[in-house]
N, C-alpha and C. Protein backbone atom coordinates (compact mmCIF):
# COMPACT_ATOMS: atom_id res chain seq x y z
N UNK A 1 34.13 -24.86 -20.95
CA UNK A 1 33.32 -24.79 -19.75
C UNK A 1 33.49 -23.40 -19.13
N UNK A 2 32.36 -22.71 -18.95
CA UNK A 2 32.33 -21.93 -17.67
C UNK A 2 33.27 -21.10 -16.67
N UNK A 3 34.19 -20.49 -16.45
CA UNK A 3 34.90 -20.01 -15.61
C UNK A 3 34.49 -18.57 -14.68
N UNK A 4 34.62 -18.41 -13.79
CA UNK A 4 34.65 -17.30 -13.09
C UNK A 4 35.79 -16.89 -12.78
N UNK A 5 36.55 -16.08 -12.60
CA UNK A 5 37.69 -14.89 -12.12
C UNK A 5 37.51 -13.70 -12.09
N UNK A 6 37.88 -13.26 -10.52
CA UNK A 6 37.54 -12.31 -9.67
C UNK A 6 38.60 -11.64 -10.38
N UNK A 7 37.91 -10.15 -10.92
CA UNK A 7 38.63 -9.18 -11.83
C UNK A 7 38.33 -7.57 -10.93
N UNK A 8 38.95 -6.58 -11.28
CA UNK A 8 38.92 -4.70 -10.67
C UNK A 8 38.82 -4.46 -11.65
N UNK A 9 37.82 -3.45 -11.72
CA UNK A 9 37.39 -2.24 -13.20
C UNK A 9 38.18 -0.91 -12.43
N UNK A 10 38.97 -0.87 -13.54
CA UNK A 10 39.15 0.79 -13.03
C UNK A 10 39.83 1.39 -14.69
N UNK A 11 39.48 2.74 -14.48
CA UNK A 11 39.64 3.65 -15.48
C UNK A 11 39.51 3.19 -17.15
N UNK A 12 38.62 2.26 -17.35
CA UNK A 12 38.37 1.40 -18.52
C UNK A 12 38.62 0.26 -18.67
N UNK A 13 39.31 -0.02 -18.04
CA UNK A 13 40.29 -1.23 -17.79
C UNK A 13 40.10 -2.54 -16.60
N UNK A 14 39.73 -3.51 -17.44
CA UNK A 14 39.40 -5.31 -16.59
C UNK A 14 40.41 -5.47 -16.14
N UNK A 15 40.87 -5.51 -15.21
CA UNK A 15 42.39 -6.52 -14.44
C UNK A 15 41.65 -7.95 -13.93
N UNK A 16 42.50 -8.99 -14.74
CA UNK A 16 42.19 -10.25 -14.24
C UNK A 16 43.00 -10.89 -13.09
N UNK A 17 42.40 -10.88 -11.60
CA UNK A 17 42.90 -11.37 -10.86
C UNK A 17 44.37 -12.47 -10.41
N UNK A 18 43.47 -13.36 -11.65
CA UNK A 18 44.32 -14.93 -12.03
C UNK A 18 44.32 -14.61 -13.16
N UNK A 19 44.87 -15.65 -14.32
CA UNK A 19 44.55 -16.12 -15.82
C UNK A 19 43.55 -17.48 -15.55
N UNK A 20 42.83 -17.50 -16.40
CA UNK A 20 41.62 -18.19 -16.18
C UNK A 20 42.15 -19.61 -17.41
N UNK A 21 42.41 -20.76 -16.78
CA UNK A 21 43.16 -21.52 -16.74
C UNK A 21 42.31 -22.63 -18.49
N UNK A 22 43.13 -22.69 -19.26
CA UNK A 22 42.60 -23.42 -20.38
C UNK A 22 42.10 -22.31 -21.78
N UNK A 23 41.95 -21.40 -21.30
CA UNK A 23 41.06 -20.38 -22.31
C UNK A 23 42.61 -19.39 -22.93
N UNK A 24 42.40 -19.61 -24.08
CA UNK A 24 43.47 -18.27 -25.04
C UNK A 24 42.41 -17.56 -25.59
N UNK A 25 41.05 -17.89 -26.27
CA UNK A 25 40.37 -16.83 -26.79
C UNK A 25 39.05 -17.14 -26.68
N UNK A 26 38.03 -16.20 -25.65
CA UNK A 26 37.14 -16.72 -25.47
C UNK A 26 35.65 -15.17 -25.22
N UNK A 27 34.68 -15.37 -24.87
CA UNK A 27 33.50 -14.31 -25.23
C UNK A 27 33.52 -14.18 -23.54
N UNK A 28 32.95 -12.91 -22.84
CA UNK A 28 32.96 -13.14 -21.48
C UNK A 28 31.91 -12.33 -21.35
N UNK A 29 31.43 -12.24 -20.28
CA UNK A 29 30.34 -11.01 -19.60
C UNK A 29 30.99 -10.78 -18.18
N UNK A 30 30.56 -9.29 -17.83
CA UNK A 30 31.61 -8.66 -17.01
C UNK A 30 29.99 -8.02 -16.67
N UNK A 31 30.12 -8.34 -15.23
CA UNK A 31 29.20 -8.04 -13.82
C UNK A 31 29.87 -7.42 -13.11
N UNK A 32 29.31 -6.04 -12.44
CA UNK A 32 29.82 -5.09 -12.10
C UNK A 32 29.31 -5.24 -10.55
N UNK A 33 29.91 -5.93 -9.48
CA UNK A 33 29.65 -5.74 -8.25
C UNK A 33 29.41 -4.42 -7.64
N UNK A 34 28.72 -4.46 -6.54
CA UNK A 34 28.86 -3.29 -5.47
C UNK A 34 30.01 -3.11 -5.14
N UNK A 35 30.89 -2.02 -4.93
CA UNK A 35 32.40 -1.62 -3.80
C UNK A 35 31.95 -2.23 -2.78
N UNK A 36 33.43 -2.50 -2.04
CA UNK A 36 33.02 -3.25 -0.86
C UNK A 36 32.81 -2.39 0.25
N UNK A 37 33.28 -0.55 -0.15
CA UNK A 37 33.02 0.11 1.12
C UNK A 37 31.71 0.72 0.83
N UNK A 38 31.28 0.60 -0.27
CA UNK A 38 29.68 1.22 -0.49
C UNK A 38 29.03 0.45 0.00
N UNK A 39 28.86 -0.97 0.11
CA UNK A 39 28.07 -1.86 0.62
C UNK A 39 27.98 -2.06 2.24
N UNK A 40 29.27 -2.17 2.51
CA UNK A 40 29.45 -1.85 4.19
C UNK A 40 28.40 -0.16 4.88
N UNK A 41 28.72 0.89 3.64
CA UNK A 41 27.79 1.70 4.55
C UNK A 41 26.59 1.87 4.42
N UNK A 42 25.97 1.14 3.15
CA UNK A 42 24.61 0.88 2.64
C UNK A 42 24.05 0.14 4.51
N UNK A 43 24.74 -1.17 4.48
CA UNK A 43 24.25 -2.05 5.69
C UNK A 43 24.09 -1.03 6.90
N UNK A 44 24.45 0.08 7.00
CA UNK A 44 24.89 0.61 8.59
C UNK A 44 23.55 0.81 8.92
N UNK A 45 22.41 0.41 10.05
CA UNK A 45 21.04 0.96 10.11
C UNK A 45 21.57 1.44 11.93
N UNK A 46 20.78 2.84 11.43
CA UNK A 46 20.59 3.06 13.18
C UNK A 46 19.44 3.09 13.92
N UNK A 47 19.56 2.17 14.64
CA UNK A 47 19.00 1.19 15.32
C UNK A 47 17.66 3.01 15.80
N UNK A 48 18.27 3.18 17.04
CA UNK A 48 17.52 4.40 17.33
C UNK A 48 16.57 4.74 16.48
N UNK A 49 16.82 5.12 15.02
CA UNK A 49 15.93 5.67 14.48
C UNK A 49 14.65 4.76 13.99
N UNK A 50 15.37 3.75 13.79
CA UNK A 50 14.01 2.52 13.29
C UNK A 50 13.23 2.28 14.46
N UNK A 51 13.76 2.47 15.87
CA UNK A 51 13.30 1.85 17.34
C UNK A 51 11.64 3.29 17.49
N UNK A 52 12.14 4.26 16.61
CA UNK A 52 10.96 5.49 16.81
C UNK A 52 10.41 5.56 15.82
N UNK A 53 10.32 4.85 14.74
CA UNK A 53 9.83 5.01 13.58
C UNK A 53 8.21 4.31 13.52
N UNK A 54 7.08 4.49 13.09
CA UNK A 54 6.42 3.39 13.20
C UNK A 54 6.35 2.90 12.46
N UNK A 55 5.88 1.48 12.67
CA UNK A 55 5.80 0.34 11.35
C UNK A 55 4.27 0.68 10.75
N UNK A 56 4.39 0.00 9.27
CA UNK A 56 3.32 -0.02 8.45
C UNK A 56 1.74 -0.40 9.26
N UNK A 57 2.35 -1.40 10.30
CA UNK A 57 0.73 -2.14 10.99
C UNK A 57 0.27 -1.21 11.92
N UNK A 58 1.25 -0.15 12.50
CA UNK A 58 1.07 0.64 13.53
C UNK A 58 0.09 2.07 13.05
N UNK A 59 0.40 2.35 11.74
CA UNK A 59 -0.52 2.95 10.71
C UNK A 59 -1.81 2.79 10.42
N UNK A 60 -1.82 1.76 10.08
CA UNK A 60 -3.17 0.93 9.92
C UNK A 60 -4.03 0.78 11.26
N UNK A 61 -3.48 0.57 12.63
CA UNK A 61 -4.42 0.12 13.74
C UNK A 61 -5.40 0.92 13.30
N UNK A 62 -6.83 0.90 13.53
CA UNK A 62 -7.67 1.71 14.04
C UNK A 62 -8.45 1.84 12.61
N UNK A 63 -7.74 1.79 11.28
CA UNK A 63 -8.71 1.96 10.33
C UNK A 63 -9.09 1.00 10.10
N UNK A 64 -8.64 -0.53 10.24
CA UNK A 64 -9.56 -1.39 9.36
C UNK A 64 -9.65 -1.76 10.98
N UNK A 65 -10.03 -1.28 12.02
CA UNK A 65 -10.71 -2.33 12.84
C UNK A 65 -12.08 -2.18 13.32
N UNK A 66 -12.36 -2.73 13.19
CA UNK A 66 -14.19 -3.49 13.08
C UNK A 66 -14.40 -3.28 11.83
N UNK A 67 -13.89 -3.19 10.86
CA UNK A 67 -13.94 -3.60 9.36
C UNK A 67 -14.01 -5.13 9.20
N UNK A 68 -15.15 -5.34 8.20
CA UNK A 68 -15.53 -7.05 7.78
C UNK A 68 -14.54 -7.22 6.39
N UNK A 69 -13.82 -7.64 6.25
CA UNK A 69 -12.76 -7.75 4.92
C UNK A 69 -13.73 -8.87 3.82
N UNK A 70 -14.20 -9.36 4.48
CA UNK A 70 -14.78 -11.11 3.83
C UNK A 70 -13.70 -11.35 2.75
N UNK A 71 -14.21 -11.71 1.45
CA UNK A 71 -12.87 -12.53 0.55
C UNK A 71 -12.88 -11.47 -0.39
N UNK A 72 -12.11 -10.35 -0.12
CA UNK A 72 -11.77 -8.99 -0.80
C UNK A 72 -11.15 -9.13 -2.23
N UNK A 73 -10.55 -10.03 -1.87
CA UNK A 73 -9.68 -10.85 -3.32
C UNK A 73 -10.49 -11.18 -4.53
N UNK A 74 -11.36 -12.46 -4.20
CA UNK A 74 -12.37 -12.71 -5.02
C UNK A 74 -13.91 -11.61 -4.95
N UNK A 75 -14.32 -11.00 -4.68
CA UNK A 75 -15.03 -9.94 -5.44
C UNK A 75 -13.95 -9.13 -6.27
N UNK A 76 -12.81 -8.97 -5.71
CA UNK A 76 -12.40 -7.60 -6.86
C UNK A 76 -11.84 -8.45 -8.02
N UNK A 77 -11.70 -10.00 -8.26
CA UNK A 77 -11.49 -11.26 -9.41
C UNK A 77 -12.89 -11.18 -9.91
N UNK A 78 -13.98 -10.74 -9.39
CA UNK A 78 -15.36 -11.08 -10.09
C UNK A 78 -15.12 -9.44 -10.64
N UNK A 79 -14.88 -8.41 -10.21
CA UNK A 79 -14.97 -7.47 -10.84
C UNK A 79 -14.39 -6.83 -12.05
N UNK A 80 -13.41 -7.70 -12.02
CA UNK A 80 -12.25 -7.56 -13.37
C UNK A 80 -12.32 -8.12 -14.26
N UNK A 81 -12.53 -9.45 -13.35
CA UNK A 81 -13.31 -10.76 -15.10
C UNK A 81 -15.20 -10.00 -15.47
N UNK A 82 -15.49 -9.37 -14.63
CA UNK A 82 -16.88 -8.61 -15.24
C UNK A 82 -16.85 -7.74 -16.43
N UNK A 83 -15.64 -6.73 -15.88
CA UNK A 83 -15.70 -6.09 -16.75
C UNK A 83 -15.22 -6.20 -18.51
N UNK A 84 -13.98 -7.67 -18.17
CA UNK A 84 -13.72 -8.09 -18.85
C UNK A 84 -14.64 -8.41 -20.47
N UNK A 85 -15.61 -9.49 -19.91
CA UNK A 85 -16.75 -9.95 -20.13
C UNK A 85 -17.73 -8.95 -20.93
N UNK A 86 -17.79 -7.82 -20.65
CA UNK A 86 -18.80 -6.44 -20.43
C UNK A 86 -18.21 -6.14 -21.79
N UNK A 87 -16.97 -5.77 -22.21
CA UNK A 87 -16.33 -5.09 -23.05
C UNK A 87 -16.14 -6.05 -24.08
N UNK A 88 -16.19 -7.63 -24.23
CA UNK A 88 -16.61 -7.93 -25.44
C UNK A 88 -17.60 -8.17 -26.24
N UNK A 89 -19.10 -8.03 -25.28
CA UNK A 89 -20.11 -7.70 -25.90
C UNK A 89 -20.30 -6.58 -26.64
């Protein structure tokens, strides 16, 4: 069955936390987490700068408005299965 044990890679070398209880010889795969201090400063957002930033919708105001969208989806599905169609004749 299955085991997990929390292991450190360093300089080539797996260190197994525990011994992984029942197993003398077995196949493994080794997943390489994030560091835990790379991840802590990945998360850091400053606030300030996102608070002046504009968002994607704030971009957009003004171009699609009084734009008619109707079902944009299905014409450009009729246009793909057209051409589709087109090219095996």
């Amino acid at each position: 069955m299955p085991q997990t044990v929390e292991a450190v890679y360093h300089n080539g070398i797996v260190e197994l936390k525990c011994k992984p209880k029942g197993i003398r010889r077995s196949r493994a795969l080794v997943v390489f987490l994030d560091d835990a201090d790379d991840a802590e400063e990945r998360s850091a957002v400053d606030l300030e700068k996102v608070k002046k930033r504009k968002s994607s919708v704030d971009e957009w105001i003004g171009v699609i408005e009084g734009v008619e969208l109707g079902d944009w989806k299905a014409e450009r599905r009729v246009k793909i299965q057209g051409k589709a169609h087109e090219s095996v004749d």
